[in-house]
Every structure is written in C-alpha cells, then in structure tokens.
N, C-alpha and C. Protein backbone atom coordinates (compact mmCIF):
# COMPACT_ATOMS: atom_id res chain seq x y z
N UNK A 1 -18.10 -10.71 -15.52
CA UNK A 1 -17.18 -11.65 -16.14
C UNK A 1 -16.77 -12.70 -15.12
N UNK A 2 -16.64 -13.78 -15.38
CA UNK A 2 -17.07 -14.94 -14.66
C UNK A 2 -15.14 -14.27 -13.99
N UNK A 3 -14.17 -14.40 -15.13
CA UNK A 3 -12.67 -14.30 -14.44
C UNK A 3 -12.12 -13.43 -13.36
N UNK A 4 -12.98 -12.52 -13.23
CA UNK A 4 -12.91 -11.16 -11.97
C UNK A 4 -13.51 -12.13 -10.42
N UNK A 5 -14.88 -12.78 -10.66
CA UNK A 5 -15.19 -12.94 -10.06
C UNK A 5 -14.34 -13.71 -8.57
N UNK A 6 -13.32 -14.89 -8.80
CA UNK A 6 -12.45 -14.90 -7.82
C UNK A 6 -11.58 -13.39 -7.03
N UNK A 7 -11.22 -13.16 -8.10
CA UNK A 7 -10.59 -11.61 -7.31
C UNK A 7 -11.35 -10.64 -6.61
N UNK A 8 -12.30 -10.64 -7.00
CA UNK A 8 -13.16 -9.75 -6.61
C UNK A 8 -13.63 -10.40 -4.49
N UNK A 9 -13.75 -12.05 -4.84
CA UNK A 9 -13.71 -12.61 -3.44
C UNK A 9 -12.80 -11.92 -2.82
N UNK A 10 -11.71 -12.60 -3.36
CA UNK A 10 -10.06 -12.00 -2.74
C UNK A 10 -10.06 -10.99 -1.73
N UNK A 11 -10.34 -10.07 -2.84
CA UNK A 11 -10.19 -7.87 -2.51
C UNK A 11 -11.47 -8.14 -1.40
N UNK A 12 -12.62 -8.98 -1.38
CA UNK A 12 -13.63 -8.28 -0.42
C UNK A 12 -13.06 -8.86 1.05
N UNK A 13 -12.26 -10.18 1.16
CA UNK A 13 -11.82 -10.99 2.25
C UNK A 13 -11.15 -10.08 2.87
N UNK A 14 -9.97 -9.78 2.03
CA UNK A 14 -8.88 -8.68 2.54
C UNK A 14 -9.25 -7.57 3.13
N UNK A 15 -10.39 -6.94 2.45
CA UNK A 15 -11.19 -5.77 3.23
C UNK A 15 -11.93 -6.10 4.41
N UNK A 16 -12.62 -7.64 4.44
CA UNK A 16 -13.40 -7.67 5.59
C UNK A 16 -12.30 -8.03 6.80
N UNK A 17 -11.30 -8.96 6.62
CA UNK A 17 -10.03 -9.32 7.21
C UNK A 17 -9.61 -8.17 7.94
N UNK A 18 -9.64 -6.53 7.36
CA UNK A 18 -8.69 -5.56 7.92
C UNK A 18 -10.12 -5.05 9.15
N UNK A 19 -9.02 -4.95 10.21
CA UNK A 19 -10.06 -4.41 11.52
C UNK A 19 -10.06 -2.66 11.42
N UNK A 20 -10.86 -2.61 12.50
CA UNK A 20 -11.04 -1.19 12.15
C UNK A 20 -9.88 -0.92 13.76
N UNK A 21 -9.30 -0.05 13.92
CA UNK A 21 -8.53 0.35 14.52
C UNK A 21 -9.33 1.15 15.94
N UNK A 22 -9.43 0.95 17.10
CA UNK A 22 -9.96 2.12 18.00
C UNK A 22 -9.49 3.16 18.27
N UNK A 23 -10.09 4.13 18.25
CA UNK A 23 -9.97 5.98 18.38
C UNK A 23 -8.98 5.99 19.42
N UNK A 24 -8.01 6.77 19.52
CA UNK A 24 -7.54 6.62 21.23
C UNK A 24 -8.53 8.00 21.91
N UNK A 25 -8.78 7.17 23.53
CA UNK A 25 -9.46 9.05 24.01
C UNK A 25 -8.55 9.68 24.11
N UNK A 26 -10.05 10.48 23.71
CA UNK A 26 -9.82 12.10 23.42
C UNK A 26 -9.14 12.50 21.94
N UNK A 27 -8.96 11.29 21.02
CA UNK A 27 -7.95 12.06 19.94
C UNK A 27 -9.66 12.75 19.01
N UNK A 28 -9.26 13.72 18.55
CA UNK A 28 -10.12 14.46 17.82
C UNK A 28 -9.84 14.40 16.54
N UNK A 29 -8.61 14.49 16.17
CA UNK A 29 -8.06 14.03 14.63
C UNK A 29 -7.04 13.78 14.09
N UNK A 30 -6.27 12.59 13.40
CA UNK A 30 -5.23 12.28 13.30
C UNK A 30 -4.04 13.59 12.87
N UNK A 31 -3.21 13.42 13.38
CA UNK A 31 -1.65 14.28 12.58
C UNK A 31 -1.56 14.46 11.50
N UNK A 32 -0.51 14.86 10.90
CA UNK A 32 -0.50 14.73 9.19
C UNK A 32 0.96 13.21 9.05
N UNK A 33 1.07 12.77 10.07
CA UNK A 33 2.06 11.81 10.08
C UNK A 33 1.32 10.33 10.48
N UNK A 34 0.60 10.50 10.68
CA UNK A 34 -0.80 8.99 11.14
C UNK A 34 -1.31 8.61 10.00
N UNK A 35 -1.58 7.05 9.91
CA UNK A 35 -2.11 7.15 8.82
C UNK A 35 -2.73 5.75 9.17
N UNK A 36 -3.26 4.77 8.31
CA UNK A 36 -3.93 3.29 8.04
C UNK A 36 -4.15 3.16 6.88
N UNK A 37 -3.51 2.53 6.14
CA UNK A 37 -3.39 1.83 4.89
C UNK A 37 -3.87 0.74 4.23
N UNK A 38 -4.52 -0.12 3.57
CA UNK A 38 -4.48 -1.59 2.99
C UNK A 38 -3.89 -1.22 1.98
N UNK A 39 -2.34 -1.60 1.90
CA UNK A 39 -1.26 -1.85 0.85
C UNK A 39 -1.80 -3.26 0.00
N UNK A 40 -1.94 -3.10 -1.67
CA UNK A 40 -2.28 -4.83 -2.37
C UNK A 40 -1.65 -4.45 -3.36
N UNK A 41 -0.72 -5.86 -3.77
CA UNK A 41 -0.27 -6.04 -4.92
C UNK A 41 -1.25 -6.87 -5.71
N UNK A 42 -1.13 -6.80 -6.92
CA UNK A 42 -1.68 -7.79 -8.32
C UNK A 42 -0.98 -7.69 -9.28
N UNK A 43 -1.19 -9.49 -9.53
CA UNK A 43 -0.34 -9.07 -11.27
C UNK A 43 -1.15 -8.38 -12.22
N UNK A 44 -0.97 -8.41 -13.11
CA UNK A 44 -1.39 -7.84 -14.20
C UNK A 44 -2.50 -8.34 -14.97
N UNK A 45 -2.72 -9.34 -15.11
CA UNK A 45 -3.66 -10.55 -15.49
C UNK A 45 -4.66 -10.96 -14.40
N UNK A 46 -4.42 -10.87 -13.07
CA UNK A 46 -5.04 -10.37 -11.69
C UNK A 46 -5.06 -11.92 -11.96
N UNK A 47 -4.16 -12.79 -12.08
CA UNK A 47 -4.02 -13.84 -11.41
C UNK A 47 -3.59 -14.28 -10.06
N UNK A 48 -2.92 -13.01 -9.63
CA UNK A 48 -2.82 -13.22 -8.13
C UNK A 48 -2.50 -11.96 -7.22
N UNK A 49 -3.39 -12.11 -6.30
CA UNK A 49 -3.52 -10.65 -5.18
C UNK A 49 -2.69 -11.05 -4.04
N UNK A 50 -2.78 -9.83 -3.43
CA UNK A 50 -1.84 -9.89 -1.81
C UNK A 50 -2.41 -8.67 -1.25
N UNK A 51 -2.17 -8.54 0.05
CA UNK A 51 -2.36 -7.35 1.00
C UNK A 51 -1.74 -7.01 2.11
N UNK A 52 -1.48 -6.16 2.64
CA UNK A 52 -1.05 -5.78 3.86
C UNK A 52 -1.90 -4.67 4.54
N UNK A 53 -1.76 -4.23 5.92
CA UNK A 53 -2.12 -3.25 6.62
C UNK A 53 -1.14 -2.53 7.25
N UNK A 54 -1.20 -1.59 6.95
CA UNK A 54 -0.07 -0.26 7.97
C UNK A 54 -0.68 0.44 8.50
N UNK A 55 -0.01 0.71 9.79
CA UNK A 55 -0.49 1.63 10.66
C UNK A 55 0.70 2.60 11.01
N UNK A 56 0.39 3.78 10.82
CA UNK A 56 1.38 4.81 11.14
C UNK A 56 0.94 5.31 12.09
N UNK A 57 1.79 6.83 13.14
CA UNK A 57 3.22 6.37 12.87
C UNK A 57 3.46 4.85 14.24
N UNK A 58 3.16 4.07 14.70
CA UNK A 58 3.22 3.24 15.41
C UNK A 58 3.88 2.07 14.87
N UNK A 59 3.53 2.20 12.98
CA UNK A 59 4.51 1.17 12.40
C UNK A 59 4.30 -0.44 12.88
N UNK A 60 2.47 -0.75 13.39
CA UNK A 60 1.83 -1.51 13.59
C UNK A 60 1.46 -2.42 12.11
N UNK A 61 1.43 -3.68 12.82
CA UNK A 61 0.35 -4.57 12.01
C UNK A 61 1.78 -5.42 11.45
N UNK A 62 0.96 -6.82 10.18
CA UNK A 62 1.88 -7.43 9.56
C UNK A 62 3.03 -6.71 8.49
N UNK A 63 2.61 -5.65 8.39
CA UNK A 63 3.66 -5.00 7.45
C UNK A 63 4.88 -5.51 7.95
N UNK A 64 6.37 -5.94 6.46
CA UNK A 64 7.26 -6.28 7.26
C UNK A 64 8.24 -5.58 7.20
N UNK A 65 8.13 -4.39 6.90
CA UNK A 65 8.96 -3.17 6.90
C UNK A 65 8.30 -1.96 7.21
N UNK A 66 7.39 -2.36 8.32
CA UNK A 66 6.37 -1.00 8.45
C UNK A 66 7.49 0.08 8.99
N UNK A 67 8.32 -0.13 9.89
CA UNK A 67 8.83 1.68 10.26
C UNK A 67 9.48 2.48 8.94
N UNK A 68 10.13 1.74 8.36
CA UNK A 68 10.63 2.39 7.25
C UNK A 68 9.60 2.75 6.49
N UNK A 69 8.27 2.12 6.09
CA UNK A 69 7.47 2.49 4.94
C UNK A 69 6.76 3.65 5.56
N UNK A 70 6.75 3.47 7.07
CA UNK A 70 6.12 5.14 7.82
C UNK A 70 6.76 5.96 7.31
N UNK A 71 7.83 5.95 7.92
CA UNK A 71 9.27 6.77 7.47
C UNK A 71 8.72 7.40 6.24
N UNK A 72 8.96 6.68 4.99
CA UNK A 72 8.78 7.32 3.86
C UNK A 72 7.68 7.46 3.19
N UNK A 73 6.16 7.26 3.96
CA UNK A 73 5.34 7.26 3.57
C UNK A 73 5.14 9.40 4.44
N UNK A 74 5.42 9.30 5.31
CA UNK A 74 5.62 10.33 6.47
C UNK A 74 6.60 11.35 5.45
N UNK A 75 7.64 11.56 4.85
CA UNK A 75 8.29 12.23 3.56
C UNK A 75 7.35 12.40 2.65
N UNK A 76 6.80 11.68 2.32
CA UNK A 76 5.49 11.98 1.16
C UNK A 76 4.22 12.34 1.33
N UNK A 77 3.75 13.03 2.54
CA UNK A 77 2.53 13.18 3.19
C UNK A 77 1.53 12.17 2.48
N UNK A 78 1.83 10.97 2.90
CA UNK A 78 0.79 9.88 2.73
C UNK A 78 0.51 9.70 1.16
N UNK A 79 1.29 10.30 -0.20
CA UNK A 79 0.78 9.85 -1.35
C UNK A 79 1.92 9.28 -1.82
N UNK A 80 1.40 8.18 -1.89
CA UNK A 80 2.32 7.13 -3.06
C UNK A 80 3.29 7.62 -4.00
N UNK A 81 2.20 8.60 -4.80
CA UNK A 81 2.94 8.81 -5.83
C UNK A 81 4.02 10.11 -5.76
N UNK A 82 3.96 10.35 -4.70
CA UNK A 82 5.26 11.35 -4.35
C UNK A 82 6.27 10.66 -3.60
N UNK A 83 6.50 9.67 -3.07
CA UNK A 83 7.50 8.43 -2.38
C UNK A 83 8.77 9.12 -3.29
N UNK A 84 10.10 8.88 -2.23
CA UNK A 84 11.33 9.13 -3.20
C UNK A 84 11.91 8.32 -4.06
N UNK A 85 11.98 8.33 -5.56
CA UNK A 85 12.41 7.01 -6.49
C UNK A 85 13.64 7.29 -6.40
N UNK A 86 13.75 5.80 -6.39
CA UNK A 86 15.50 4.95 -6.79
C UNK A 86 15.81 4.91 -7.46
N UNK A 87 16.97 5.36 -8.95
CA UNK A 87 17.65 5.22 -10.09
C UNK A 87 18.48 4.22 -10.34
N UNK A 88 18.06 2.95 -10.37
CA UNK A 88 18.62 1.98 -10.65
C UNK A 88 18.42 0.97 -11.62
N UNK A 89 19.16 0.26 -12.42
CA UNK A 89 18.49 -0.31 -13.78
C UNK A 89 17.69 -1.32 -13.26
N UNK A 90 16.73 -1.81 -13.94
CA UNK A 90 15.52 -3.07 -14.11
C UNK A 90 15.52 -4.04 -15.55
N UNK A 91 15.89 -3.36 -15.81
CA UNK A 91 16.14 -4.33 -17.62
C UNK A 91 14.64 -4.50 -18.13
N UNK A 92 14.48 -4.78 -18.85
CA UNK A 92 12.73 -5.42 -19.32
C UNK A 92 12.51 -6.15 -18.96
N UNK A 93 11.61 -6.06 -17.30
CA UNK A 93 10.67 -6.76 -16.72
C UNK A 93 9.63 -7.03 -17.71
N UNK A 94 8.73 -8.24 -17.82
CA UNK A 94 8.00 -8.76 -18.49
C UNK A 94 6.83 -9.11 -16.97
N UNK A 95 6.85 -8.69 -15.91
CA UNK A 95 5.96 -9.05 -14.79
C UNK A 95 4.92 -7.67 -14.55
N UNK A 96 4.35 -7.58 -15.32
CA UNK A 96 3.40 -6.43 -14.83
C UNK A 96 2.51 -6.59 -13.37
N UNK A 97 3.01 -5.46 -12.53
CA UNK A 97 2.51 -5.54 -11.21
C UNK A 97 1.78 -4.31 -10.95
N UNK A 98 0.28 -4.39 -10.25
CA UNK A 98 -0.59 -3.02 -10.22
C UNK A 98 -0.28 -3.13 -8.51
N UNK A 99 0.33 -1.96 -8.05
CA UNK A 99 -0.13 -1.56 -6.42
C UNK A 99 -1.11 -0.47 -6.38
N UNK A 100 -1.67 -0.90 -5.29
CA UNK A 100 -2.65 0.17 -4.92
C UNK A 100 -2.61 0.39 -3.19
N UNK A 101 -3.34 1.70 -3.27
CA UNK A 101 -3.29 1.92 -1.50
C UNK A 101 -4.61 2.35 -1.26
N UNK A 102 -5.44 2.07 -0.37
CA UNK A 102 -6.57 2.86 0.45
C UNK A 102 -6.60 2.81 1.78
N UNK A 103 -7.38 4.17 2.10
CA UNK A 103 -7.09 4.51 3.68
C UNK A 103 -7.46 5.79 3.64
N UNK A 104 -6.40 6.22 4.94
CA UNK A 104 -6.42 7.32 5.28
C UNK A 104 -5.12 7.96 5.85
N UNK A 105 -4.57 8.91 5.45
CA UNK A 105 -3.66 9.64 5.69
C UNK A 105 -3.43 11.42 6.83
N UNK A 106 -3.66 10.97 7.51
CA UNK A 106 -4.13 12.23 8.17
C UNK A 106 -5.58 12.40 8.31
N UNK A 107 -6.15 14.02 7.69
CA UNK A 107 -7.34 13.93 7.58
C UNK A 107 -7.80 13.62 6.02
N UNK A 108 -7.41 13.17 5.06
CA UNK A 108 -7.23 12.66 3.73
C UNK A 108 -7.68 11.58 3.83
N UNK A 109 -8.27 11.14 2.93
CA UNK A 109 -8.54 9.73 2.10
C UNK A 109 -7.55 9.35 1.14
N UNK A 110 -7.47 8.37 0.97
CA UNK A 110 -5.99 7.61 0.34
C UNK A 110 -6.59 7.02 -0.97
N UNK A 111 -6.82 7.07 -2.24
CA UNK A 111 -7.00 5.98 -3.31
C UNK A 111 -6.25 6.35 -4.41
N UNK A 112 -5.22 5.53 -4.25
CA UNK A 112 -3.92 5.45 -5.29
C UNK A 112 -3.93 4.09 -5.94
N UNK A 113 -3.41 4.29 -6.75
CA UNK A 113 -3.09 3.20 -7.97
C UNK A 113 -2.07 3.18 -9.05
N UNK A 114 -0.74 2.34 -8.96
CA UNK A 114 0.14 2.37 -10.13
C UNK A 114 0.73 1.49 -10.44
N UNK A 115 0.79 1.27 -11.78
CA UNK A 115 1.05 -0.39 -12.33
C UNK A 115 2.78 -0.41 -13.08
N UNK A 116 3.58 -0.96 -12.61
CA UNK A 116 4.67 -1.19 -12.72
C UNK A 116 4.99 -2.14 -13.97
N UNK A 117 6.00 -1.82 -14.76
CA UNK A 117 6.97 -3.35 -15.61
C UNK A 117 7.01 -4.39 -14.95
N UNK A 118 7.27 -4.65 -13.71
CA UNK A 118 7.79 -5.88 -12.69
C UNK A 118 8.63 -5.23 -11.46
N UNK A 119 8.57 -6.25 -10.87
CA UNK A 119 8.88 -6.28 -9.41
C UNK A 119 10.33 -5.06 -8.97
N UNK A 120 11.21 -5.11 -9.70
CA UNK A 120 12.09 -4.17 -9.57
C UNK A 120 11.76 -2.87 -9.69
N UNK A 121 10.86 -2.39 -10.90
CA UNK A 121 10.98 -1.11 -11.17
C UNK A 121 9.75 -0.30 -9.73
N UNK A 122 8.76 -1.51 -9.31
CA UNK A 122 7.89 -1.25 -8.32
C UNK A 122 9.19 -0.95 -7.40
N UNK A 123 9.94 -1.91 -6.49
CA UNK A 123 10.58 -1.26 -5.68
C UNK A 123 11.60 -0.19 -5.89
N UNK A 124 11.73 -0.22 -6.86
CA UNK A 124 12.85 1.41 -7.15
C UNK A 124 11.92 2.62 -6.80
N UNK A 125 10.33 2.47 -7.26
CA UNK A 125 9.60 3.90 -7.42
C UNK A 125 8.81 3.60 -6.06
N UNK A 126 8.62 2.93 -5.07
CA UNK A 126 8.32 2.57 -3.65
C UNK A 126 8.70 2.30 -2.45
N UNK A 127 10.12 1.86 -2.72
CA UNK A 127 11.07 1.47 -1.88
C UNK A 127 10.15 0.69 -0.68
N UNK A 128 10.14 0.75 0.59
CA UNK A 128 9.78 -0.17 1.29
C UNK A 128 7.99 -0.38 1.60
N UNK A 129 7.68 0.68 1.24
CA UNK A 129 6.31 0.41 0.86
C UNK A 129 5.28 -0.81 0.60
N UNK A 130 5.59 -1.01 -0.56
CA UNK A 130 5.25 -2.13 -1.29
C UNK A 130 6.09 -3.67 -1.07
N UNK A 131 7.36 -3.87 0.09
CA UNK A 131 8.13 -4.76 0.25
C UNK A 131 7.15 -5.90 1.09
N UNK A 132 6.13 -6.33 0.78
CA UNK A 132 5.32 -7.28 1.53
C UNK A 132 5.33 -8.63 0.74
C-alpha cells in the first residue's frame, strides 16, 4: 500500500539511526536490571512516528526521562505491560496513540505493543516511559 510506504522509511531510519551499544569486557550477560530499548510512538492513522533509545541501568541516550523510565521499567522486569498504572481521569481522548518497545531486557527479547485513547491515558498506563 502505497500509504505505509513513508512509515515504513521512518521505522527503518530509526532502526538504522539506533547504534549498537559495545559489550563491556568481560560482561558475559546482562542483569535482569540492563536493558536497550527503541521506545516509538504513532498515531493511529500512522500519520506520524517518533522514537527514542534507552539504555538501562546507565539511563543513557536521548531519552528525556531515562532514570525514571529505568526506574520503572527495572519494577516491571523490562515488560511494558506490567509498568505501574496511574488512576487518573482522561475524559474521551479522540487521539489514538500505538507505543511499542523492542530490545532487550536482560537475557529477554522485548516486542511489546499497546495502543492507547490519547496521550493521557498512554501516560497514566506508562508513566515516564513513553514521556519522549
């Protein structure tokens, strides 16, 4: 479909964009608190993408709340969808937003995906995570 085809640029830039990180010597295998992430938002209509990189626990890279999103990414052994949610109202967002995560979490592979009402109810169920 011709309309993917920009996004699809997008997602491959962002992937070629993210570096690969060097081993430190001697490490044999990450913690269960280490991790490397490509955090991306999209709307819903995938009219428009974004990305970030995290690096745990060092709380490296452009992330702009990386120690906290360690923090609570580090509470949730690296899955999204266990992050602690916020109970706070959102009203009917009309902004449908998809986050996703890939990586690695320890010795885990990371491929999560969850699509929100809009921007509020994402940060209530992500908290600093997704704040890019």
């Amino acid at each position: 479909m011709p309309s993917r085809t920009p996004l699809a640029a997008a997602a491959a830039a962002v992937v070629l964009a993210w570096p690969a990180a060097p081993a430190a010597a001697g490490e044999s295998e990450t913690g269960p608190e280490r991790g490397e992430l490509l955090l991306t938002l999209s709307g819903a209509d995938r009219t428009w993408i974004r990305g970030v990189r995290l690096t745990c626990p060092e709380a490296g890279g452009p992330h702009p709340h990386a120690a906290e999103a360690c923090a609570r990414l580090a509470e949730a052994h690296g899955r999204p969808n266990a992050l602690p949610h916020e109970d706070r109202p959102c009203g009917a967002e009309r902004e449908p937003v998809i986050a996703a995560a890939d990586g690695r979490w320890g010795a885990a592979e990371v491929h999560w995906k969850g699509t929100y009402s809009g921007p509020c109810a994402l940060d209530a169920a992500t908290g600093p995570v997704f704040r890019f």
